[in-house]
N, C-alpha and C. Protein backbone atom coordinates (compact mmCIF):
# COMPACT_ATOMS: atom_id res chain seq x y z
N UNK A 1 -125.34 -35.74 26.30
CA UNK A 1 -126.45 -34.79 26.13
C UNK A 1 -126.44 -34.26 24.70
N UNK A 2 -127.60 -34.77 24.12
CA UNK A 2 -127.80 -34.07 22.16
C UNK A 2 -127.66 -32.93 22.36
N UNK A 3 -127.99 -31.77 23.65
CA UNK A 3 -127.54 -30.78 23.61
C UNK A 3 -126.08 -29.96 23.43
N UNK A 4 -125.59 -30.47 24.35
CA UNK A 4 -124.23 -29.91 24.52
C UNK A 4 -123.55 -30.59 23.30
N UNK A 5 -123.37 -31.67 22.30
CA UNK A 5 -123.54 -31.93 21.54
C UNK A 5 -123.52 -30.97 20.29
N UNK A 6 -124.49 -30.96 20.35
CA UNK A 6 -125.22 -29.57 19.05
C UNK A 6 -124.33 -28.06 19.27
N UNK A 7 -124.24 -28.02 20.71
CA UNK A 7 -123.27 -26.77 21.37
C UNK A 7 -122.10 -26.60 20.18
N UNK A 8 -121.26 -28.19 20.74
CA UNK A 8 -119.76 -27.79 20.45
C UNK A 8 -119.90 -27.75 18.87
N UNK A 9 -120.50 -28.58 18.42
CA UNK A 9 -120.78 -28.12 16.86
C UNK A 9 -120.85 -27.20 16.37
N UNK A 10 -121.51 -26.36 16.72
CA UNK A 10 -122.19 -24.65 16.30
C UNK A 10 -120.55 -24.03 16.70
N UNK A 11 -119.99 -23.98 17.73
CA UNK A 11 -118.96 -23.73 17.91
C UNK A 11 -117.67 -24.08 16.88
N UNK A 12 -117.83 -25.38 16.74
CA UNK A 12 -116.87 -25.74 15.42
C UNK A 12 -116.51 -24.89 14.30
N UNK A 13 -118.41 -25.19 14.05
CA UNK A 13 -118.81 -24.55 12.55
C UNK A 13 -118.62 -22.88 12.95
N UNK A 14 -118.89 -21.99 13.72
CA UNK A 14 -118.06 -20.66 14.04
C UNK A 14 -116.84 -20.46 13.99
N UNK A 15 -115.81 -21.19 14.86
CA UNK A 15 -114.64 -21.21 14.16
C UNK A 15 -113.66 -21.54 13.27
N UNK A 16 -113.97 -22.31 12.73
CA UNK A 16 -113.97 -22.56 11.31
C UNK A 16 -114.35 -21.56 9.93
N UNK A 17 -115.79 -20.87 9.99
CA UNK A 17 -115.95 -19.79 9.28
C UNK A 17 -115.40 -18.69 9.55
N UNK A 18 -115.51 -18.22 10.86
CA UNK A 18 -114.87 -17.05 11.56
C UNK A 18 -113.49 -17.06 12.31
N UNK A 19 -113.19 -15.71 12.89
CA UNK A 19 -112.38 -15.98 13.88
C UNK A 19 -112.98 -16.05 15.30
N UNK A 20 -112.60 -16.88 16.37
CA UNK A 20 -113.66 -16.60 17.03
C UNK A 20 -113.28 -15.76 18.04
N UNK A 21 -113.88 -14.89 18.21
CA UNK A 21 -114.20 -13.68 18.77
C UNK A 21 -114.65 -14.17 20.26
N UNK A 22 -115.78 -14.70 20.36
CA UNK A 22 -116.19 -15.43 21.85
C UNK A 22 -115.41 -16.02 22.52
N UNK A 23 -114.15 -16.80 22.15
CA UNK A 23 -113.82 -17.78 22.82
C UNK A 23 -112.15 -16.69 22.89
N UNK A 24 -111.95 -15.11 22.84
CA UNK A 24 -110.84 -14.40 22.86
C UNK A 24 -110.63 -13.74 23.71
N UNK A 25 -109.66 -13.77 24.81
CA UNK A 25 -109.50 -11.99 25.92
C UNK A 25 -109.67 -11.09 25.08
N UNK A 26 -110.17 -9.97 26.01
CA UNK A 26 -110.63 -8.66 25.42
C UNK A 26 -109.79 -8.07 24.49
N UNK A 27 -108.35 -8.10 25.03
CA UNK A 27 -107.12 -7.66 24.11
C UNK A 27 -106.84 -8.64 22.88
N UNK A 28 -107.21 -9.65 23.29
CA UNK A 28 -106.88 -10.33 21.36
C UNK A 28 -108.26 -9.69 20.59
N UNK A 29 -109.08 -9.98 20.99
CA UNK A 29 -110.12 -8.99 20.81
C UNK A 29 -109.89 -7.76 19.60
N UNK A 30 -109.34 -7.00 20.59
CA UNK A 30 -109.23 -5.87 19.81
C UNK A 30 -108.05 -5.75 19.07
N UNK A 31 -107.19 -6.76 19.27
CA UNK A 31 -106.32 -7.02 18.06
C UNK A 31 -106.90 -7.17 16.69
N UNK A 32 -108.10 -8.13 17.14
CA UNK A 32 -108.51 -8.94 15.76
C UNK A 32 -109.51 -8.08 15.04
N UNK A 33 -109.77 -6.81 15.75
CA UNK A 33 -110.59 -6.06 15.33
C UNK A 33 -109.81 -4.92 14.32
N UNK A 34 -108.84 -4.81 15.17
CA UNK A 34 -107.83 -3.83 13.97
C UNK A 34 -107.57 -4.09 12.89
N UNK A 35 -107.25 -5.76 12.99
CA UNK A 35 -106.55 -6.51 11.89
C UNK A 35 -107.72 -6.45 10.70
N UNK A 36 -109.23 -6.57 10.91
CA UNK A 36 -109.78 -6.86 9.72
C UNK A 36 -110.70 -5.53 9.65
């Protein structure tokens, strides 16, 4: 599916630039929120 596809990409390219935040339990979460 070109969709799901395009999904994990966007996902890539998010974690790769970022930390990812979406894909974290609430408590790493707010770890990673302290940290930066």
């Amino acid at each position: 599916d070109e969709r799901y596809a395009q999904g994990r990409g966007f996902i890539t390219k998010a974690v790769k630039g970022c930390p990812p935040f979406f894909l974290t339990t609430p408590e790493d979460k707010e770890q990673a929120q302290q940290i930066h």
